[in-house]
Structures are given as C-alpha cells and as structure tokens.
PDB file of N, CA and C in Angstrom:
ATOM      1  N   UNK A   1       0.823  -1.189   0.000  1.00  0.00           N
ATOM      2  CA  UNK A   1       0.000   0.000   0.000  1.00  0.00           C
ATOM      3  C   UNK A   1       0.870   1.257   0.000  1.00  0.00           C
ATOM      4  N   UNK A   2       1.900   1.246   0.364  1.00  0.00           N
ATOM      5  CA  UNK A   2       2.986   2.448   0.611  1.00  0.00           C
ATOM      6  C   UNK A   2       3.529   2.825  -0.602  1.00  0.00           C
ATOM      7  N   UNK A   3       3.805   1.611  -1.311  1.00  0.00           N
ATOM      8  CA  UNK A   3       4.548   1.625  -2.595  1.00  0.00           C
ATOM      9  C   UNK A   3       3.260   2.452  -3.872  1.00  0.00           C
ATOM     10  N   UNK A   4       2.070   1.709  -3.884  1.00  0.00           N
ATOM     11  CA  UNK A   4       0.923   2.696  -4.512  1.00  0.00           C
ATOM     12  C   UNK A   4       0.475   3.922  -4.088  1.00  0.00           C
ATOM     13  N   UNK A   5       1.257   4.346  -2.363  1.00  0.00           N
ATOM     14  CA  UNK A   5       0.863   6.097  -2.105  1.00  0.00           C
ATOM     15  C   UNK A   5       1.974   6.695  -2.492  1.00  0.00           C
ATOM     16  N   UNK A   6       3.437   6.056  -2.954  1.00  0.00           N
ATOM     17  CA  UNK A   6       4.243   6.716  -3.149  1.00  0.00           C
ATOM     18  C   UNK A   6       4.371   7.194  -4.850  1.00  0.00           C
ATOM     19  N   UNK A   7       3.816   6.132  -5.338  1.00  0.00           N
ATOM     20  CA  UNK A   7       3.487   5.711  -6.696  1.00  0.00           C
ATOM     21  C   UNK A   7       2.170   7.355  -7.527  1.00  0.00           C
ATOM     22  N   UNK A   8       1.180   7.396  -6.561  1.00  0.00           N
ATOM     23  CA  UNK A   8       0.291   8.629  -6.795  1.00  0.00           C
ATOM     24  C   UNK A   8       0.611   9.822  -6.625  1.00  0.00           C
ATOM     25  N   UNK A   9       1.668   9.985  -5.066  1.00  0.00           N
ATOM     26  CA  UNK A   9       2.045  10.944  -5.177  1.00  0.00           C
ATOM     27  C   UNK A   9       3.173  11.592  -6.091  1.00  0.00           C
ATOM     28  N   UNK A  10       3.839  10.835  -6.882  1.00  0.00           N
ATOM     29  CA  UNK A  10       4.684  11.034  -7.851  1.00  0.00           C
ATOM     30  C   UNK A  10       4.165  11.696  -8.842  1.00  0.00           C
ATOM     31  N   UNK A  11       2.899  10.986  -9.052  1.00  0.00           N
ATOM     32  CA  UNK A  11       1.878  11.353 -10.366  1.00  0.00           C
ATOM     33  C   UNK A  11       1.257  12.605 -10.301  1.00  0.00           C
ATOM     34  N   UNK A  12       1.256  12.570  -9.136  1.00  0.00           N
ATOM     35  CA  UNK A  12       0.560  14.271  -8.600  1.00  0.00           C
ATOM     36  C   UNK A  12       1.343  15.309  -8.607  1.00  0.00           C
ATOM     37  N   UNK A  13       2.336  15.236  -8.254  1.00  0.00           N
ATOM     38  CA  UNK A  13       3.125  15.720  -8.231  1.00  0.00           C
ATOM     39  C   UNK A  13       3.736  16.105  -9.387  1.00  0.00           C
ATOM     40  N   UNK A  14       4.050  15.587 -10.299  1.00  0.00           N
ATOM     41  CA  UNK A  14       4.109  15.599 -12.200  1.00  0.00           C
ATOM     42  C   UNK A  14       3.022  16.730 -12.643  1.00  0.00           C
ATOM     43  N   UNK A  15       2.017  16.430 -12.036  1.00  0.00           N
ATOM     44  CA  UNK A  15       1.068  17.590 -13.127  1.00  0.00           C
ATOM     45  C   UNK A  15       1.428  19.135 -12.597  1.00  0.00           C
ATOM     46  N   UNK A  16       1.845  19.296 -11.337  1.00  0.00           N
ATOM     47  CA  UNK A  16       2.304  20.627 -10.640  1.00  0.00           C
ATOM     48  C   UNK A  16       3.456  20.779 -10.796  1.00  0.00           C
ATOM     49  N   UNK A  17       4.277  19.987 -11.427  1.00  0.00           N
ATOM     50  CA  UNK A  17       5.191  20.266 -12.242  1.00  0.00           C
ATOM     51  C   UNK A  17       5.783  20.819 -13.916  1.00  0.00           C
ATOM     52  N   UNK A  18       4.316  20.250 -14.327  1.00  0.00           N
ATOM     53  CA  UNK A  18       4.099  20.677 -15.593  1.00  0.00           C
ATOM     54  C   UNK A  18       4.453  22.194 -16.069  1.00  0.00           C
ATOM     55  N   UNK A  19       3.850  23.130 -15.083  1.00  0.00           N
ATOM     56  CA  UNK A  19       3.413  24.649 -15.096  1.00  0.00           C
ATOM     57  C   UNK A  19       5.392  25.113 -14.979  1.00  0.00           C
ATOM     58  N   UNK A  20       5.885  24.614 -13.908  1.00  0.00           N
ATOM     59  CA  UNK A  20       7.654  24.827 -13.537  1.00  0.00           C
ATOM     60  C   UNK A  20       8.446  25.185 -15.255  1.00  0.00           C
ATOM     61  N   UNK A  21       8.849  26.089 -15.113  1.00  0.00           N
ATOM     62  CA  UNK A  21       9.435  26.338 -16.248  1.00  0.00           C
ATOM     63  C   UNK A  21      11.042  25.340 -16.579  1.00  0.00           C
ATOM     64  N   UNK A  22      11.459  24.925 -15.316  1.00  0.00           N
ATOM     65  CA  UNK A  22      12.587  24.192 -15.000  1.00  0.00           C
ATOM     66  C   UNK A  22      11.784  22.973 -15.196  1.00  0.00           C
ATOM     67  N   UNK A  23      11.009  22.223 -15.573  1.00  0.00           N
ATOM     68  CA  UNK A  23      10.265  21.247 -15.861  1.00  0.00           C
ATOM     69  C   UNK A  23      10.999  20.830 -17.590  1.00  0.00           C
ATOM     70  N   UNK A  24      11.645  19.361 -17.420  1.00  0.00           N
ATOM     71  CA  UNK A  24      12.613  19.035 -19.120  1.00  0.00           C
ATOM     72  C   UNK A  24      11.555  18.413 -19.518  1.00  0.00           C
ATOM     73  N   UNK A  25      11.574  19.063 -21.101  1.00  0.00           N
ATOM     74  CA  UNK A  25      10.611  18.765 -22.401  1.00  0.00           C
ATOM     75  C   UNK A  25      10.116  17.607 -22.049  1.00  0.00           C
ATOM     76  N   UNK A  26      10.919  16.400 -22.023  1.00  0.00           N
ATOM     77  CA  UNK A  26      10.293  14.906 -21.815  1.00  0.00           C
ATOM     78  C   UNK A  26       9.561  14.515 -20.941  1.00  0.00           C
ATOM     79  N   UNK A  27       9.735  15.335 -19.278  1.00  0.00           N
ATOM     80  CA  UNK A  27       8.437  15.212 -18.406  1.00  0.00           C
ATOM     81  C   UNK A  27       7.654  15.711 -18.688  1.00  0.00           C
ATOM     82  N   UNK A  28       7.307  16.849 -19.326  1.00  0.00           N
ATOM     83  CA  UNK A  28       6.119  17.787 -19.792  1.00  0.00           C
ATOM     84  C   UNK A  28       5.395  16.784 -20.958  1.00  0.00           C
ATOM     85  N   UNK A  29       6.096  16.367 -21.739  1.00  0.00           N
ATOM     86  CA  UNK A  29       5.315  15.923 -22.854  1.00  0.00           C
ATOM     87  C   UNK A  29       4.741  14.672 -22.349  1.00  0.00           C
ATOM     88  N   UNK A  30       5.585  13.559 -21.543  1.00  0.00           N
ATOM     89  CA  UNK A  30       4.872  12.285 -20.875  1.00  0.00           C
ATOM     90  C   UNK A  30       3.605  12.701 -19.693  1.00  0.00           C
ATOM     91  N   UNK A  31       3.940  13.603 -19.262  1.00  0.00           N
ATOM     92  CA  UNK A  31       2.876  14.564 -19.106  1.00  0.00           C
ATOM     93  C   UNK A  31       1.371  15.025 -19.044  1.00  0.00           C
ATOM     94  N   UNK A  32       1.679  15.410 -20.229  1.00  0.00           N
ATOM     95  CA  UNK A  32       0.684  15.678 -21.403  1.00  0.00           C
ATOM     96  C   UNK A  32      -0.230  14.485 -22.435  1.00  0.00           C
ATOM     97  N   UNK A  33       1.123  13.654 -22.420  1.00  0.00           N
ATOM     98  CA  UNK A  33       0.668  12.191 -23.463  1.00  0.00           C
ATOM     99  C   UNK A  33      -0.268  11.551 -22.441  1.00  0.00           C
ATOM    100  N   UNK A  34      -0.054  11.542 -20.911  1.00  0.00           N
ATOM    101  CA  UNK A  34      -0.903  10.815 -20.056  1.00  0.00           C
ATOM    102  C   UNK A  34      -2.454  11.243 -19.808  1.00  0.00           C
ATOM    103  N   UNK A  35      -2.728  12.645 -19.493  1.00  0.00           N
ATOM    104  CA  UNK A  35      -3.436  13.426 -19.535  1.00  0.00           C
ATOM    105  C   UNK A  35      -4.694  13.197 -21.398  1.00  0.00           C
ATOM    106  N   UNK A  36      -3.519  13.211 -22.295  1.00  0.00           N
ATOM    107  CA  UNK A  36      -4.358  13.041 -23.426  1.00  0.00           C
ATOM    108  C   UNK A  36      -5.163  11.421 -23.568  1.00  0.00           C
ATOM    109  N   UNK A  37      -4.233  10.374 -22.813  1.00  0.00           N
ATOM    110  CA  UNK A  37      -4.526   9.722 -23.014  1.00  0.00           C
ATOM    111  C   UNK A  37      -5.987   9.339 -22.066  1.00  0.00           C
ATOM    112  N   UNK A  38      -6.179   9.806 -20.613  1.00  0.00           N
ATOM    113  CA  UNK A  38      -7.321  10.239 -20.137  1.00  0.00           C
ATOM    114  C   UNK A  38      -8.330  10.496 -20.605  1.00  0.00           C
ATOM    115  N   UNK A  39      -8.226  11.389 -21.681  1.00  0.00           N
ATOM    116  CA  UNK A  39      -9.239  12.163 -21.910  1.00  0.00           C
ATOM    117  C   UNK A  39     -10.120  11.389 -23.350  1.00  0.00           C
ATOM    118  N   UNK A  40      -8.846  10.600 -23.883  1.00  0.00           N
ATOM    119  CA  UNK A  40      -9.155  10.271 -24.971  1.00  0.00           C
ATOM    120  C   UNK A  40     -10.125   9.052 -25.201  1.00  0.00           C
ATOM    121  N   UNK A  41     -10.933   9.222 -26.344  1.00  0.00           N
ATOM    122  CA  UNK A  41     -12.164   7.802 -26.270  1.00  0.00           C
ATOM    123  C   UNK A  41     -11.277   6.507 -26.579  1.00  0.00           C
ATOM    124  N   UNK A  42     -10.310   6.755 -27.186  1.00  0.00           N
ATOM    125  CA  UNK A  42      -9.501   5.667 -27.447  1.00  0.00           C
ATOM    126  C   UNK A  42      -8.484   4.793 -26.348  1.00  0.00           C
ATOM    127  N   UNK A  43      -9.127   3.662 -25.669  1.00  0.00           N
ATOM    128  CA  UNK A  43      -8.281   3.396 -24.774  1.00  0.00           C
ATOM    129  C   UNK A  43      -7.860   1.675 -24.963  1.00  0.00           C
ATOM    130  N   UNK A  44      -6.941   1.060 -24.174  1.00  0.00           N
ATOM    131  CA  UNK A  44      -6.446  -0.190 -24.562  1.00  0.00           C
ATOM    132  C   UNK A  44      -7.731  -1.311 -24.305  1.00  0.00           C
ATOM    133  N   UNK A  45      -8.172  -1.236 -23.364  1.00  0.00           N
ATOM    134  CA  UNK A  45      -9.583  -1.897 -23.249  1.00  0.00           C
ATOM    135  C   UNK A  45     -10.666  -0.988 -23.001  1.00  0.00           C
ATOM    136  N   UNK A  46     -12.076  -0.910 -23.629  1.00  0.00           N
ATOM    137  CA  UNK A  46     -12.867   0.141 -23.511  1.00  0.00           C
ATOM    138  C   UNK A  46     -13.526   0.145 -22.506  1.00  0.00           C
ATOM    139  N   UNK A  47     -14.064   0.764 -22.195  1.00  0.00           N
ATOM    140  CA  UNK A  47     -14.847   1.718 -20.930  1.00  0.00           C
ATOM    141  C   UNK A  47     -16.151   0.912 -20.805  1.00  0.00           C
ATOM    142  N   UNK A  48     -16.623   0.376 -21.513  1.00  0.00           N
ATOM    143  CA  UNK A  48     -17.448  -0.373 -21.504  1.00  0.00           C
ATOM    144  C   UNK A  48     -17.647  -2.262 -20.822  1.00  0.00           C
ATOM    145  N   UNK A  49     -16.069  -2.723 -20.667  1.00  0.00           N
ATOM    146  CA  UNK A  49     -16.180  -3.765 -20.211  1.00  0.00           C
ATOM    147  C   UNK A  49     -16.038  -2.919 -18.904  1.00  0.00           C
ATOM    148  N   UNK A  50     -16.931  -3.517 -17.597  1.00  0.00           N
ATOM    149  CA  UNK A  50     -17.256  -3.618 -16.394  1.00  0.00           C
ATOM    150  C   UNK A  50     -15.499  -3.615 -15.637  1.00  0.00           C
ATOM    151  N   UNK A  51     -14.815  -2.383 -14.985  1.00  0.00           N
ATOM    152  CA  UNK A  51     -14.010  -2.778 -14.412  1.00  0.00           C
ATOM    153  C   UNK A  51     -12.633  -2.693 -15.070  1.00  0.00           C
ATOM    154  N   UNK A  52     -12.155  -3.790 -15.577  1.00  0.00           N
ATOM    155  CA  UNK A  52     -11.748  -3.462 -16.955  1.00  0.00           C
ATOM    156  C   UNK A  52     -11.364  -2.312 -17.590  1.00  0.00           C
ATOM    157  N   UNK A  53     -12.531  -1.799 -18.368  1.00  0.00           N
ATOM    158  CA  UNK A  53     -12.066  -0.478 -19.060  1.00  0.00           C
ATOM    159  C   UNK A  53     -11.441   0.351 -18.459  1.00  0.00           C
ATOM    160  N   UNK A  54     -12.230   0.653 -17.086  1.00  0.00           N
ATOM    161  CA  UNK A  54     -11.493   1.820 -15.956  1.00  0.00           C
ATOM    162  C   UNK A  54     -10.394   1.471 -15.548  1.00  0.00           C
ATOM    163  N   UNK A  55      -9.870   0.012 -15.437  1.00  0.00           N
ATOM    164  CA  UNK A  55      -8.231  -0.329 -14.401  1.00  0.00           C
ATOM    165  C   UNK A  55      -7.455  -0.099 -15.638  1.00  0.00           C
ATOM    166  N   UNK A  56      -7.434   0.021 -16.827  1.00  0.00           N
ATOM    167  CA  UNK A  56      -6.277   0.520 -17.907  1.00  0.00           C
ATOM    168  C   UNK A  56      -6.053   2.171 -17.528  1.00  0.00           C
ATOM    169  N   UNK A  57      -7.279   2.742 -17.501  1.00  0.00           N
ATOM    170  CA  UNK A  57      -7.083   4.144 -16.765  1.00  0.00           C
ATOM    171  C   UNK A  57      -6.240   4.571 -15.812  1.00  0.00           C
ATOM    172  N   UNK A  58      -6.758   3.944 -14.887  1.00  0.00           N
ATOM    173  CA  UNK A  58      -6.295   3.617 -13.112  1.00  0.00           C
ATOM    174  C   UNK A  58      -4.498   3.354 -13.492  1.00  0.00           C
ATOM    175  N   UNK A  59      -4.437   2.669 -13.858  1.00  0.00           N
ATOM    176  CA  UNK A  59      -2.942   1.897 -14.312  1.00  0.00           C
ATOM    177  C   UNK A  59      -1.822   2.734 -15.311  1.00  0.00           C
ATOM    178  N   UNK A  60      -2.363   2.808 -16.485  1.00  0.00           N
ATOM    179  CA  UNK A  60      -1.679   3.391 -17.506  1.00  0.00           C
ATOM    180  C   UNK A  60      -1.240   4.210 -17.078  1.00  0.00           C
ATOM    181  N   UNK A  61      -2.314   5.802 -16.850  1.00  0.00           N
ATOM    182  CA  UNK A  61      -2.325   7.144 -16.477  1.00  0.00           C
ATOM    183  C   UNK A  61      -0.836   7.392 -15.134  1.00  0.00           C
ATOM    184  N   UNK A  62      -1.282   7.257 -14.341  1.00  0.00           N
ATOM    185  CA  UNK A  62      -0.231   7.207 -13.092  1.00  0.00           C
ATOM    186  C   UNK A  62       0.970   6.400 -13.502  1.00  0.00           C
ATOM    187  N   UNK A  63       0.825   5.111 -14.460  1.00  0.00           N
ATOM    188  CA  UNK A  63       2.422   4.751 -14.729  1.00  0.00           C
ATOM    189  C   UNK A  63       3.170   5.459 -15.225  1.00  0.00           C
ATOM    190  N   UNK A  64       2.653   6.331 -16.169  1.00  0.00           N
ATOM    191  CA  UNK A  64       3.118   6.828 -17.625  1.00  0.00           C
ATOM    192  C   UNK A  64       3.864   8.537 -16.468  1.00  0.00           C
ATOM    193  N   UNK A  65       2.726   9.167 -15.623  1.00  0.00           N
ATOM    194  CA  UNK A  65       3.025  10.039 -14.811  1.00  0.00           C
ATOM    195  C   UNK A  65       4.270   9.792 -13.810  1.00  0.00           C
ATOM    196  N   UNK A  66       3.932   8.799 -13.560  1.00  0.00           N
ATOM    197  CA  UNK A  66       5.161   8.030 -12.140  1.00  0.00           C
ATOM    198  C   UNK A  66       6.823   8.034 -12.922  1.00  0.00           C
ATOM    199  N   UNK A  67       6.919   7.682 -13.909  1.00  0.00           N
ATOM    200  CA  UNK A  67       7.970   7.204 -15.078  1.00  0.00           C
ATOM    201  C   UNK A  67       8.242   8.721 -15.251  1.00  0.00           C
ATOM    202  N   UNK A  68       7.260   9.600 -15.915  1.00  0.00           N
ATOM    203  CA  UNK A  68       7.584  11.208 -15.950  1.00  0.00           C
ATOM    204  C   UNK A  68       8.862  11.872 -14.742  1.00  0.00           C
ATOM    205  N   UNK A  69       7.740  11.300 -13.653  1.00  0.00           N
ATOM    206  CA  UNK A  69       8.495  12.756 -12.253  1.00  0.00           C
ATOM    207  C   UNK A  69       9.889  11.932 -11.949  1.00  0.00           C
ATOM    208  N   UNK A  70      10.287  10.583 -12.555  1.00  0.00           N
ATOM    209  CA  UNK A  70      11.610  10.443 -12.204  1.00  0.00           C
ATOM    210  C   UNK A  70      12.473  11.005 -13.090  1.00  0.00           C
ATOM    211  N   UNK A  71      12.100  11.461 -14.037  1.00  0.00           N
ATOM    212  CA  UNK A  71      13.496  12.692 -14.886  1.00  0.00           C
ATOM    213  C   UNK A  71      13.076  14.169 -14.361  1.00  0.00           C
ATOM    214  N   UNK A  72      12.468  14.079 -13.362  1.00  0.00           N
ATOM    215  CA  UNK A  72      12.124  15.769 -12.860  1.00  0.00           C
ATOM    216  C   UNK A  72      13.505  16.379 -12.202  1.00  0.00           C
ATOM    217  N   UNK A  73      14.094  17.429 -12.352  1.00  0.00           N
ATOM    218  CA  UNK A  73      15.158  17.570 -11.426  1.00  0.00           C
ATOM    219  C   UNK A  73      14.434  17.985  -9.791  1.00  0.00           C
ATOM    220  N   UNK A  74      15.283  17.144  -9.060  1.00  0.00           N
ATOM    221  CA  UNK A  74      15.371  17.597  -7.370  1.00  0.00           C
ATOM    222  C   UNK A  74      14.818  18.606  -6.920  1.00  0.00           C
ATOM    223  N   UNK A  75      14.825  19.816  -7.073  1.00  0.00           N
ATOM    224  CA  UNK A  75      14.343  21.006  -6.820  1.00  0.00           C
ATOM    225  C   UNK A  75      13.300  21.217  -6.919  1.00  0.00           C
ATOM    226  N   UNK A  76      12.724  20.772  -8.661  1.00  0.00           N
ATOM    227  CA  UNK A  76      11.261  20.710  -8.651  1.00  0.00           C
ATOM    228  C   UNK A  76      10.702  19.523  -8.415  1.00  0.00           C
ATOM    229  N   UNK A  77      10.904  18.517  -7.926  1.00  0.00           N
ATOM    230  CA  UNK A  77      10.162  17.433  -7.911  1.00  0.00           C
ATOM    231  C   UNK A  77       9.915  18.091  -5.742  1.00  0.00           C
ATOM    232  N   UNK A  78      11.023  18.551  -5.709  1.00  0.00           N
ATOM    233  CA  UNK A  78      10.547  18.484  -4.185  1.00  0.00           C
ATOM    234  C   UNK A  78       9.530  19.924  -4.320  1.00  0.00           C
ATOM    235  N   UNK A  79       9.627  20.695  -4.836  1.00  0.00           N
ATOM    236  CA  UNK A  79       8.134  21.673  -4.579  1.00  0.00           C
ATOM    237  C   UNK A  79       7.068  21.263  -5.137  1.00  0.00           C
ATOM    238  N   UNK A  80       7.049  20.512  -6.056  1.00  0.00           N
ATOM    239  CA  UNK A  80       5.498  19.794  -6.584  1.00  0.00           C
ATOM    240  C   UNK A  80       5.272  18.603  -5.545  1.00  0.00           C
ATOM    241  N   UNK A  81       5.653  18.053  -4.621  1.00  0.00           N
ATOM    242  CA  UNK A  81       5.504  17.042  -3.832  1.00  0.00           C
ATOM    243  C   UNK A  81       4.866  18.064  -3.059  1.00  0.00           C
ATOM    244  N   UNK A  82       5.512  18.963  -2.758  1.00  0.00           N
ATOM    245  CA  UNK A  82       5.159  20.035  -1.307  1.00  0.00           C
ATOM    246  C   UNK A  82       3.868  20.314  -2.017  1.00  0.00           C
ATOM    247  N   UNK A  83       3.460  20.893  -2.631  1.00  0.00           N
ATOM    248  CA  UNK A  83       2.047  21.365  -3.731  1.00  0.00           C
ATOM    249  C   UNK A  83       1.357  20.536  -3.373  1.00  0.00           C
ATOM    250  N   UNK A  84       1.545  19.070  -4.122  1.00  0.00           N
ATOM    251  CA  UNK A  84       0.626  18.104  -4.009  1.00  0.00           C
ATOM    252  C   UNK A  84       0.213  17.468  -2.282  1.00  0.00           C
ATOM    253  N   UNK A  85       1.254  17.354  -1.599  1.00  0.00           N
ATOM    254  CA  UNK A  85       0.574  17.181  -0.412  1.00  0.00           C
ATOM    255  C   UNK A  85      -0.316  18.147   0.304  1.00  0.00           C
ATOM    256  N   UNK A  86       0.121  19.187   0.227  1.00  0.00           N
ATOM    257  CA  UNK A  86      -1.136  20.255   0.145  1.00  0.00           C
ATOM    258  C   UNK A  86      -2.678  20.062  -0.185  1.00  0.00           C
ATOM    259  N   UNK A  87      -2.506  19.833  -1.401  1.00  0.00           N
ATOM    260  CA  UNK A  87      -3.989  19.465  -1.957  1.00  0.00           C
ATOM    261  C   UNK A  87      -4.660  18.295  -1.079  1.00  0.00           C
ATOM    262  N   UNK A  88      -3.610  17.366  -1.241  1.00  0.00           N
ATOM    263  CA  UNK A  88      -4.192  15.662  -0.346  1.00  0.00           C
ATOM    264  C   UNK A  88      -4.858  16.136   1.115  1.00  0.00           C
ATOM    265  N   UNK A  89      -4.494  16.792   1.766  1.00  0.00           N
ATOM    266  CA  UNK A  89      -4.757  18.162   2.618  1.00  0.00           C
ATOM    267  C   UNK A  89      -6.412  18.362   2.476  1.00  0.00           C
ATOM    268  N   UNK A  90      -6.304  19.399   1.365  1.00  0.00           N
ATOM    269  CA  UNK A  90      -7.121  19.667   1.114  1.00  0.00           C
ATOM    270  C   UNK A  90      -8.597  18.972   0.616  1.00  0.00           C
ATOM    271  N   UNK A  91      -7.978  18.082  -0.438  1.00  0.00           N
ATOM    272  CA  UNK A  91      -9.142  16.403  -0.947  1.00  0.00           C
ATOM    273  C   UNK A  91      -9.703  16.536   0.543  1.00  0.00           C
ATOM    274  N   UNK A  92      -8.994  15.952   1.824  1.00  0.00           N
ATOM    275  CA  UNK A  92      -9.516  15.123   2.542  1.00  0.00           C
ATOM    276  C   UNK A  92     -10.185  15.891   3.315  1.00  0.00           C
ATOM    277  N   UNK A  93     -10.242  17.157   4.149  1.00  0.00           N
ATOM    278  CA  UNK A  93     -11.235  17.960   4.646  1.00  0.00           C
ATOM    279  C   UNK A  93     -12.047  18.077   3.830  1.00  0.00           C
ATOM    280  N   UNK A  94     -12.210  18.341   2.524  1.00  0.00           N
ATOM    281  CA  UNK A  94     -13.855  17.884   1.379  1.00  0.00           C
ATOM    282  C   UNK A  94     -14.404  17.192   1.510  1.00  0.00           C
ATOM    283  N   UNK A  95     -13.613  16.108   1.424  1.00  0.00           N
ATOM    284  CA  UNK A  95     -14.492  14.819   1.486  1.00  0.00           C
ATOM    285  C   UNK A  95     -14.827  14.359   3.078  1.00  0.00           C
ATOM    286  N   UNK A  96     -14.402  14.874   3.903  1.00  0.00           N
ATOM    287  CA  UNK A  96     -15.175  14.890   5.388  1.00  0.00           C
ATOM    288  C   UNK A  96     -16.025  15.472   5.626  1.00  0.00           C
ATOM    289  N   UNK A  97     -16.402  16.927   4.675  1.00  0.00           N
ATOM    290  CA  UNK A  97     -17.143  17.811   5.004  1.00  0.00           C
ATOM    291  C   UNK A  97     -18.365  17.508   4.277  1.00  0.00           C
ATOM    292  N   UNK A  98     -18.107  16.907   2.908  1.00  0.00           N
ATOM    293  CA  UNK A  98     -19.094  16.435   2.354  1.00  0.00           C
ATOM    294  C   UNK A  98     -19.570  15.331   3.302  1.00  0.00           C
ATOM    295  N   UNK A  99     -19.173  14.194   3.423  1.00  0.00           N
ATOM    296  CA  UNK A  99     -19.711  13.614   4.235  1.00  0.00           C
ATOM    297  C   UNK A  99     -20.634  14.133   5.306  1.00  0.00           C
ATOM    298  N   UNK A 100     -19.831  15.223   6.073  1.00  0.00           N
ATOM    299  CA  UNK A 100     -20.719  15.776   7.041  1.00  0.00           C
ATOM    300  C   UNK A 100     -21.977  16.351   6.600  1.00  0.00           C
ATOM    301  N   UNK A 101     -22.270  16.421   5.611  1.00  0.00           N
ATOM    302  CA  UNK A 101     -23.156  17.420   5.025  1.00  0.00           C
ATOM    303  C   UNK A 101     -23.834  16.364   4.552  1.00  0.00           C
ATOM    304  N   UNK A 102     -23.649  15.235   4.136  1.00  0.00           N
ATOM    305  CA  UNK A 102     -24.784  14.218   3.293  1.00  0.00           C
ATOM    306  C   UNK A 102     -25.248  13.487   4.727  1.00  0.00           C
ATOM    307  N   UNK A 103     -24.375  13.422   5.798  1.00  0.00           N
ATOM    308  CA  UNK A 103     -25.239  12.759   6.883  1.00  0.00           C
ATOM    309  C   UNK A 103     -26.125  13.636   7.636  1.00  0.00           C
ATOM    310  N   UNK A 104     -25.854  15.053   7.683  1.00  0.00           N
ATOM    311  CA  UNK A 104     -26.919  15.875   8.267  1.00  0.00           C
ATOM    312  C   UNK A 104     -28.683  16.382   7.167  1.00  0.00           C
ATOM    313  N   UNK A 105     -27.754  15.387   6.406  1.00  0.00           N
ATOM    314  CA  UNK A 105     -29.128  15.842   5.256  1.00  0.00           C
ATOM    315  C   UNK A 105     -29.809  14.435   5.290  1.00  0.00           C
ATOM    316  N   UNK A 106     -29.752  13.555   5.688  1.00  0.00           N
ATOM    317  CA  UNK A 106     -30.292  12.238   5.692  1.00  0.00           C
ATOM    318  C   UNK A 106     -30.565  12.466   7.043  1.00  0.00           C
ATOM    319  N   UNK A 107     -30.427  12.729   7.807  1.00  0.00           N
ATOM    320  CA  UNK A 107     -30.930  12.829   9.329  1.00  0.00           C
ATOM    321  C   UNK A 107     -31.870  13.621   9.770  1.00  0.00           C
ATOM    322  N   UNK A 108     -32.347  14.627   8.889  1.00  0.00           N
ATOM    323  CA  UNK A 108     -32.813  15.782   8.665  1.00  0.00           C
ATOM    324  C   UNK A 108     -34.694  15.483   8.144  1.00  0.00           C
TER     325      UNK A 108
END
C-alpha cells in the first residue's frame, strides 16, 4: 500500500510540475501524453467492459506520470511534492465535510 501512495504521489506531483518552467521537455510531454490519453475515447480496453475499461485508466495514467516525475530535477520534484501534499490536505477535509453534510441531510 505504501509503494501505490508513493506511486500517486509522484503522479501528482508531475502535473504541478508541468506549469515549472525548470520542468525538461520529456516530463512535460509524458505529461501531457498521459493526460491526453485520459481524456481520450480511445483506450487499450474500452470503458465499456465492467471494471476493466477503468483499471487501464487507473494503471496506464499514473504509470506513464510516475515514469515522468523520475526525470524531474530535485528542486522541482521536491516543490510539486510540497504542492501536491497540500492538496491531499485539502481532498480530505472535502471529502469529510461532504460527508458531514450528506449525513446531516439524511438525518434531517
């Protein structure tokens, strides 16, 4: 489990790296290729088999990102880590608060 939080936060960390002007062509573009590949209808198994379609997502995306932030130089890989834990930060008071808010509305 450590190895897949270290694995996301890499990936996260890659996209807040993107913007870094000290960010080399080849992380930006693997990058970008991951992101396109997200977005794109074209995927290795489709979206349509149950499970399946989504774990090529799940998988690909973050490999292709993870592989990126290891040619990041030092400097910026450690302020996009700092960025991204921030946010994780942030995700998780949302999603508590939402919670708090869908159980006071069902109780209600």
């Amino acid at each position: 489990m450590a190895r897949l939080r270290l694995f996301w936060r890499d990936a996260l960390a890659l996209l807040f790296a993107v913007g870094d002007r000290r960010t080399p062509a080849g992380a930006r573009a693997a990058a970008l290729l991951a992101l396109a590949y997200a977005l794109s209808p074209v995927d290795l198994l489709p979206d349509v088999i149950p499970l399946a379609g989504w774990g090529d997502d799940l998988l690909v995306v973050p490999t292709i990102l993870a592989l990126a932030a290891r040619g990041l130089p030092a400097p910026v890989l450690a302020d996009a880590r700092a960025r991204s834990a921030g946010l994780g930060l942030l995700v998780l008071v949302a999603v508590g608060l939402l919670g708090w808010g869908l159980l006071r509305a069902v109780a209600a």
